[in-house]
Protein backbone atom coordinates (compact mmCIF):
# COMPACT_ATOMS: atom_id res chain seq x y z
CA UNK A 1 30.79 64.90 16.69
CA UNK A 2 32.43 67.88 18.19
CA UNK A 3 35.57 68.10 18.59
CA UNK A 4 37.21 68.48 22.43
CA UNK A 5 39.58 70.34 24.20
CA UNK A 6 41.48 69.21 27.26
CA UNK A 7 44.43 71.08 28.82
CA UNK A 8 47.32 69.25 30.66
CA UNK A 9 49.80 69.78 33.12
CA UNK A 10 53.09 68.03 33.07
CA UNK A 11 56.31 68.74 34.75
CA UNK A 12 59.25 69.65 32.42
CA UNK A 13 62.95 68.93 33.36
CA UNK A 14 64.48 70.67 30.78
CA UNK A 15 62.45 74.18 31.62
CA UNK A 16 62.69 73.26 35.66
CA UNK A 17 58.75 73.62 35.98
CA UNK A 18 55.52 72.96 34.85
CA UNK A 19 53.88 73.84 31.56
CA UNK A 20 50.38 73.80 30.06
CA UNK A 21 49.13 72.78 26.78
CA UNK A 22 45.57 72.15 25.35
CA UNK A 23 45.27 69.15 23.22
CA UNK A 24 42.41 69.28 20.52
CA UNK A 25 40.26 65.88 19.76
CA UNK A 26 39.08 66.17 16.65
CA UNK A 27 35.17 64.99 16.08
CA UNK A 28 37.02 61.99 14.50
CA UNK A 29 39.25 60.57 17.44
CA UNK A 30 39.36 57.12 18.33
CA UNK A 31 41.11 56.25 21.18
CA UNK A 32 41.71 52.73 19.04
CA UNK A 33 41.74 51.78 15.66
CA UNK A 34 43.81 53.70 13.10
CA UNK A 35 45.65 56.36 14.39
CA UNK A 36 46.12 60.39 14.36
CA UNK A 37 48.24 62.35 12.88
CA UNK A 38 49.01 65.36 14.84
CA UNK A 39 49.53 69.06 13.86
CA UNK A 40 51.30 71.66 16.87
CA UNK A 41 50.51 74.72 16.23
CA UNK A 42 52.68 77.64 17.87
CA UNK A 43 51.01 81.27 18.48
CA UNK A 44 52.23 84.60 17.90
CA UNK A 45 54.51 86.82 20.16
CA UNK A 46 53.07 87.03 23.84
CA UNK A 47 50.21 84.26 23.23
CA UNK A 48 49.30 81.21 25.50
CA UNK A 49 47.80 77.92 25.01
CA UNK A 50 44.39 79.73 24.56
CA UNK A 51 45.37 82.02 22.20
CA UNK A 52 44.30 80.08 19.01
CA UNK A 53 40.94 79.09 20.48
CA UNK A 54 40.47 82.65 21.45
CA UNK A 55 40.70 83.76 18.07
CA UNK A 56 40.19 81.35 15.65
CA UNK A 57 37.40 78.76 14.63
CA UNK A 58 39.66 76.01 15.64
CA UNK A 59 37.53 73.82 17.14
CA UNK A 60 34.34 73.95 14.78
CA UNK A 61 37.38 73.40 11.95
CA UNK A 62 38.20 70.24 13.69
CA UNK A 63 34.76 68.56 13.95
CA UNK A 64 34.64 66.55 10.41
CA UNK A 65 38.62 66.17 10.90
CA UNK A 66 40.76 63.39 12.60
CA UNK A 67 43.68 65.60 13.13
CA UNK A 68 44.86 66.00 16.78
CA UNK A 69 46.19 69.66 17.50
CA UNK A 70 48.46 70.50 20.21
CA UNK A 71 48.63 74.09 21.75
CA UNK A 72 51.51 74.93 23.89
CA UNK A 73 52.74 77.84 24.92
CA UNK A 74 55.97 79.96 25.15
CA UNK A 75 55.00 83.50 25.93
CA UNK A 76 57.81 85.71 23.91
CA UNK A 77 60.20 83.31 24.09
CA UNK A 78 60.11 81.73 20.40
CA UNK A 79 60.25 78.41 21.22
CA UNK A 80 63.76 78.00 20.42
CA UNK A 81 67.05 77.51 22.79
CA UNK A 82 67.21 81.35 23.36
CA UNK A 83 69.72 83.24 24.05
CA UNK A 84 69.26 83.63 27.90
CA UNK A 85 69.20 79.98 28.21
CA UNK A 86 65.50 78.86 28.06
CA UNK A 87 65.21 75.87 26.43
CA UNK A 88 61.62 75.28 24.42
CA UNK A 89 63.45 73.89 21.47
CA UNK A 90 64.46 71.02 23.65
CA UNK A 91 61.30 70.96 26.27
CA UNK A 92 59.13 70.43 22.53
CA UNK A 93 61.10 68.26 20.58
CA UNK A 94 62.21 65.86 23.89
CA UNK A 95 59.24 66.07 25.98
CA UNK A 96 56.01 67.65 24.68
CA UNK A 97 56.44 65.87 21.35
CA UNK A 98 57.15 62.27 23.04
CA UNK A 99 53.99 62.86 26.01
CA UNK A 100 51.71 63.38 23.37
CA UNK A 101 52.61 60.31 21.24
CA UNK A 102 52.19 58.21 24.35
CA UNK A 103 49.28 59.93 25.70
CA UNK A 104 47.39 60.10 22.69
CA UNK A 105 46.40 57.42 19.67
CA UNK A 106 48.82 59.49 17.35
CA UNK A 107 50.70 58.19 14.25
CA UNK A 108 54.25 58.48 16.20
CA UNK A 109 56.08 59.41 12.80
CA UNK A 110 57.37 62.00 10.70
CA UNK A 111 54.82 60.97 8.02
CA UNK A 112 51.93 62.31 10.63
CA UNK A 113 53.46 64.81 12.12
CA UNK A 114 53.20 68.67 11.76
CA UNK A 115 54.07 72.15 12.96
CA UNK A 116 52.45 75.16 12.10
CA UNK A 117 52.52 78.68 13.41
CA UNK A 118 51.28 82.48 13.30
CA UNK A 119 54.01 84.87 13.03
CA UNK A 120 56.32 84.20 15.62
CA UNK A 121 54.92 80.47 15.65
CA UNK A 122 54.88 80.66 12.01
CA UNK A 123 58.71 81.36 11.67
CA UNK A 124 59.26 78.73 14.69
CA UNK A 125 57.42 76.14 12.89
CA UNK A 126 59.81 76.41 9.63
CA UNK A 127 62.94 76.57 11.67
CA UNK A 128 61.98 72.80 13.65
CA UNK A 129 60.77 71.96 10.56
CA UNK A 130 64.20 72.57 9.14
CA UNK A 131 66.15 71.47 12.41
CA UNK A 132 64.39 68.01 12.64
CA UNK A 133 63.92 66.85 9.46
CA UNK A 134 63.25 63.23 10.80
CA UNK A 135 60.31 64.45 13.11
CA UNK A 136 57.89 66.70 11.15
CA UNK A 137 56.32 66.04 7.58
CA UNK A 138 54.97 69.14 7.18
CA UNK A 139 55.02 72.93 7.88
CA UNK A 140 52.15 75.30 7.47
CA UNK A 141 53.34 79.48 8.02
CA UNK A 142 50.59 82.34 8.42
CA UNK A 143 52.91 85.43 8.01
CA UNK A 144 55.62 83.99 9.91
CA UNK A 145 58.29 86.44 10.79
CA UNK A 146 61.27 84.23 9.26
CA UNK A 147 63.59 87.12 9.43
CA UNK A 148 63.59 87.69 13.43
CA UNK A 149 67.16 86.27 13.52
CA UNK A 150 68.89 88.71 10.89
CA UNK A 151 66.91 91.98 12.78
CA UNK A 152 68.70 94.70 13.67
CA UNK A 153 66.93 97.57 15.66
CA UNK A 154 63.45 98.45 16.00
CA UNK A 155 61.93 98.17 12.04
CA UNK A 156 58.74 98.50 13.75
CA UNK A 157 59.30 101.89 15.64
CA UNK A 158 56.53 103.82 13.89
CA UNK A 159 53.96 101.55 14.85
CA UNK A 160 54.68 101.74 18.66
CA UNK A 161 52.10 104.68 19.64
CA UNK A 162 49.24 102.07 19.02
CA UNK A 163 48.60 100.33 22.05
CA UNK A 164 47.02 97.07 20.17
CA UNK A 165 50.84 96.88 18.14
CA UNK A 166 52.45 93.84 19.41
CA UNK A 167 56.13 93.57 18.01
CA UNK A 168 59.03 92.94 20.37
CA UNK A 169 60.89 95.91 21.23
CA UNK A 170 64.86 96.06 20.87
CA UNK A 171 65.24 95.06 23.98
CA UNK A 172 62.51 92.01 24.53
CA UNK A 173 64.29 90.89 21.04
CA UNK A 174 67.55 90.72 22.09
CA UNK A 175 66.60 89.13 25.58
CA UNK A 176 66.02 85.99 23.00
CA UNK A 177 68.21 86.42 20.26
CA UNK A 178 70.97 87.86 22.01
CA UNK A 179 72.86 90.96 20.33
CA UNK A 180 73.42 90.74 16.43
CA UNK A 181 76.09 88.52 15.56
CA UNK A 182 75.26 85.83 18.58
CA UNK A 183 75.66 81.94 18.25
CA UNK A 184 71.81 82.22 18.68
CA UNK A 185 71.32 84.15 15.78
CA UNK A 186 73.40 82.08 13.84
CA UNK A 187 72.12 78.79 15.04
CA UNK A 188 68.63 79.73 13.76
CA UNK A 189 69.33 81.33 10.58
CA UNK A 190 66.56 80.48 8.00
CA UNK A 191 68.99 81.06 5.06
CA UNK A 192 71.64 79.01 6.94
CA UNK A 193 69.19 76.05 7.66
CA UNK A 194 67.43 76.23 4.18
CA UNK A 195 71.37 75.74 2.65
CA UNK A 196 71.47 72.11 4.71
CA UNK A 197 70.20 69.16 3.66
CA UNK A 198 68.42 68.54 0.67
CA UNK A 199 65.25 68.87 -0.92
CA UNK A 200 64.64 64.84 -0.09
CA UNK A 201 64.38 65.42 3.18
CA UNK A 202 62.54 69.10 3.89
CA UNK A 203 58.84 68.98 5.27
CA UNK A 204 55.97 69.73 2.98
CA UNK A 205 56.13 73.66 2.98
CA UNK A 206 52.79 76.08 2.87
CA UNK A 207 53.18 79.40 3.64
CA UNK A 208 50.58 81.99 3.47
CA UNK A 209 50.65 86.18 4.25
CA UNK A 210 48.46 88.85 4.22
CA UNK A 211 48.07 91.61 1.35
CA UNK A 212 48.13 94.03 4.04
CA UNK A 213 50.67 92.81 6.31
CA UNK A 214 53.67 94.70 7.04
CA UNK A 215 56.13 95.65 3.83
CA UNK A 216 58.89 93.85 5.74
CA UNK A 217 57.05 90.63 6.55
CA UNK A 218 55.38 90.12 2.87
CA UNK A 219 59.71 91.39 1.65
CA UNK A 220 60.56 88.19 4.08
CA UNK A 221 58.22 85.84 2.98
CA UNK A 222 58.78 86.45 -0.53
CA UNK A 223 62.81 85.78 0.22
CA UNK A 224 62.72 83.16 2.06
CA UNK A 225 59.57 81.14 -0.30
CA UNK A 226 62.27 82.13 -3.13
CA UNK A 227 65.16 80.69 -0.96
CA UNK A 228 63.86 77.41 -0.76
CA UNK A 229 62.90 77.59 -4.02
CA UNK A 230 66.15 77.87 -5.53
CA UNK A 231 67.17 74.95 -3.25
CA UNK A 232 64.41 72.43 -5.17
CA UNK A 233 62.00 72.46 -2.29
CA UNK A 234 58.75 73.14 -3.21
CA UNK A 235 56.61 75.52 -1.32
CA UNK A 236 52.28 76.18 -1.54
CA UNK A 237 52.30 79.79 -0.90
CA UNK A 238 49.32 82.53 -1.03
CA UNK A 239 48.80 85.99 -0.56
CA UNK A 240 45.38 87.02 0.80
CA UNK A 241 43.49 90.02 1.87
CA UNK A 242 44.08 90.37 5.31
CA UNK A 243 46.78 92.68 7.99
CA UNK A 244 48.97 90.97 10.19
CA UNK A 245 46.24 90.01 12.61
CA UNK A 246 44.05 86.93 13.86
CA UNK A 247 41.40 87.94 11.23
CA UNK A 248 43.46 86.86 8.58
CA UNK A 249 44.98 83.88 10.22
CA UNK A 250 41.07 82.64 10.81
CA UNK A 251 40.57 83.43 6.84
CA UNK A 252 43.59 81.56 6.16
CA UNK A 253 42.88 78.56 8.57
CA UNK A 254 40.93 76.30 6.71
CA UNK A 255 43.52 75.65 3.87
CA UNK A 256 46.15 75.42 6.28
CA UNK A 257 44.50 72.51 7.74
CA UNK A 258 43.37 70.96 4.44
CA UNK A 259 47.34 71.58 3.08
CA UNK A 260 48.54 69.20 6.44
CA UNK A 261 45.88 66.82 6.30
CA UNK A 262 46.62 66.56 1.86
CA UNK A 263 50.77 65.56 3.17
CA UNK A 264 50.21 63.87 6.08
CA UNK A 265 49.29 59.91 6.68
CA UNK A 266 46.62 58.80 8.90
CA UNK A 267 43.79 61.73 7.66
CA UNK A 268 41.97 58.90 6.60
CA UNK A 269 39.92 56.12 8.36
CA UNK A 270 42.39 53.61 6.48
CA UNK A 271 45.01 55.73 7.33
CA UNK A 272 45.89 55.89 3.86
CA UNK A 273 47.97 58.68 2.38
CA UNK A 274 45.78 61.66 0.87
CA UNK A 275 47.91 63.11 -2.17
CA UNK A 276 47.77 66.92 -2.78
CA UNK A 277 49.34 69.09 -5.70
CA UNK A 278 51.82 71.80 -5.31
């Protein structure tokens, strides 16, 4: 079966209006029997709710699968409590993640939940990952820009004659982060939030960056896959041929998906677990 996309509308107190989402039925969704688990994945700086089906093979990936995917949307803003006062931390962890579980024939627990990302949604994903250990069992990065909280300037200034370059500029940054040094900043710190907890209780980790990608983001991704490591987490990483663009993160999609569906219960008509090696 195919799989289908419907797009919602619900009301959100905590952002004080509406917001969008797509919701992806895999070609394996019941509304009854065993149930899903669920993987959100974020999009890159400026994207939408459409942005992954723009640009990816999402859907045709999701026809033999029975993992739901959720696609909201933040714009620039990160997904996180920013710095200006927007709250998407708090709109996806206290509403979008409960709707779905009640709208939807989900397995409403860590053990089949996940959030992935692409770049800006890549980095997001790690730090809810890290930030609510008790809700997601898994985290899958494509080039995710972990580093966006230590940034100071514009690293990317060279880059901005090319129209097609999408990087926030100084000041779109710090409309978010705030100024270096903020309680924002702080608050979202990968190094910071890889140092709590323990390795008992951190998501599954897969991270994945292009050859070609930018010399900061591959430096970023090796630091923070080594910070965890030195912590005892364990981390699937790969480096592939591919820029920091969609046409890597479609490359890179399929083992994304197989890495989630390998740590997460429910992937199975049983609903059994499905073991996967690091």
């Amino acid at each position: 079966m195919t799989a289908q996309v419907l797009t919602l509308r619900r009301p959100s107190r905590v952002l004080g209006r509406d917001k969008g989402v797509n919701v992806v039925l895999p070609g394996g969704y019941r509304e009854h029997g065993p149930p899903h688990p669920v993987l959100y994945l974020l999009h890159g700086y400026g994207g939408g709710k459409d942005t992954w089906l723009a640009n990816t093979r999402l859907v045709d990936l999701l026809r033999e699968r029975r993992t739901v995917v959720v696609l909201p949307q933040s714009g620039r803003r990160w997904f996180i409590n920013d710095h200006a006062g927007l709250r998407y931390e708090d709109h996806f962890v206290q509403e979008l993640v409960p709707a779905i579980d009640e709208r939807f024939n989900t397995l409403a627990h860590r053990s089949g939940r996940a959030v992935g990302g692409f770049s800006m949604g890549g980095a997001t994903a790690l730090y809810l990952g890290l930030r609510h250990r008790g809700l997601f069992g898994a985290v899958a990065s494509h080039a995710g820009a972990f580093e966006a909280p230590l940034r100071v300037g514009d690293p990317y200034a060279r880059f901005r004659a090319d129209s097609g370059f999408v990087m926030p500029s100084v000041d779109s940054h710090e409309r978010v982060w705030g100024p270096p040094g903020s309680e924002t900043r702080r608050r979202y710190d990968p190094y910071r939030l890889i140092a709590q907890g323990d390795a008992t209780s951190t998501p599954a980790l897969y991270f994945d960056i292009g050859t070609e990608d930018h010399e900061r983001m591959r430096a970023m991704n090796h630091r923070v896959r080594d910070a965890l490591l030195a912590r005892g987490d364990q981390v699937e990483y790969h480096e592939r041929p591919g820029g920091h663009d969609w046409r890597f993160v479609d490359h890179a999609l399929p083992s994304s998906l197989d890495f989630v569906e390998r740590r997460l219960e429910g992937t199975t008509e049983r609903g059994s677990v499905a073991h996967g090696r690091i």
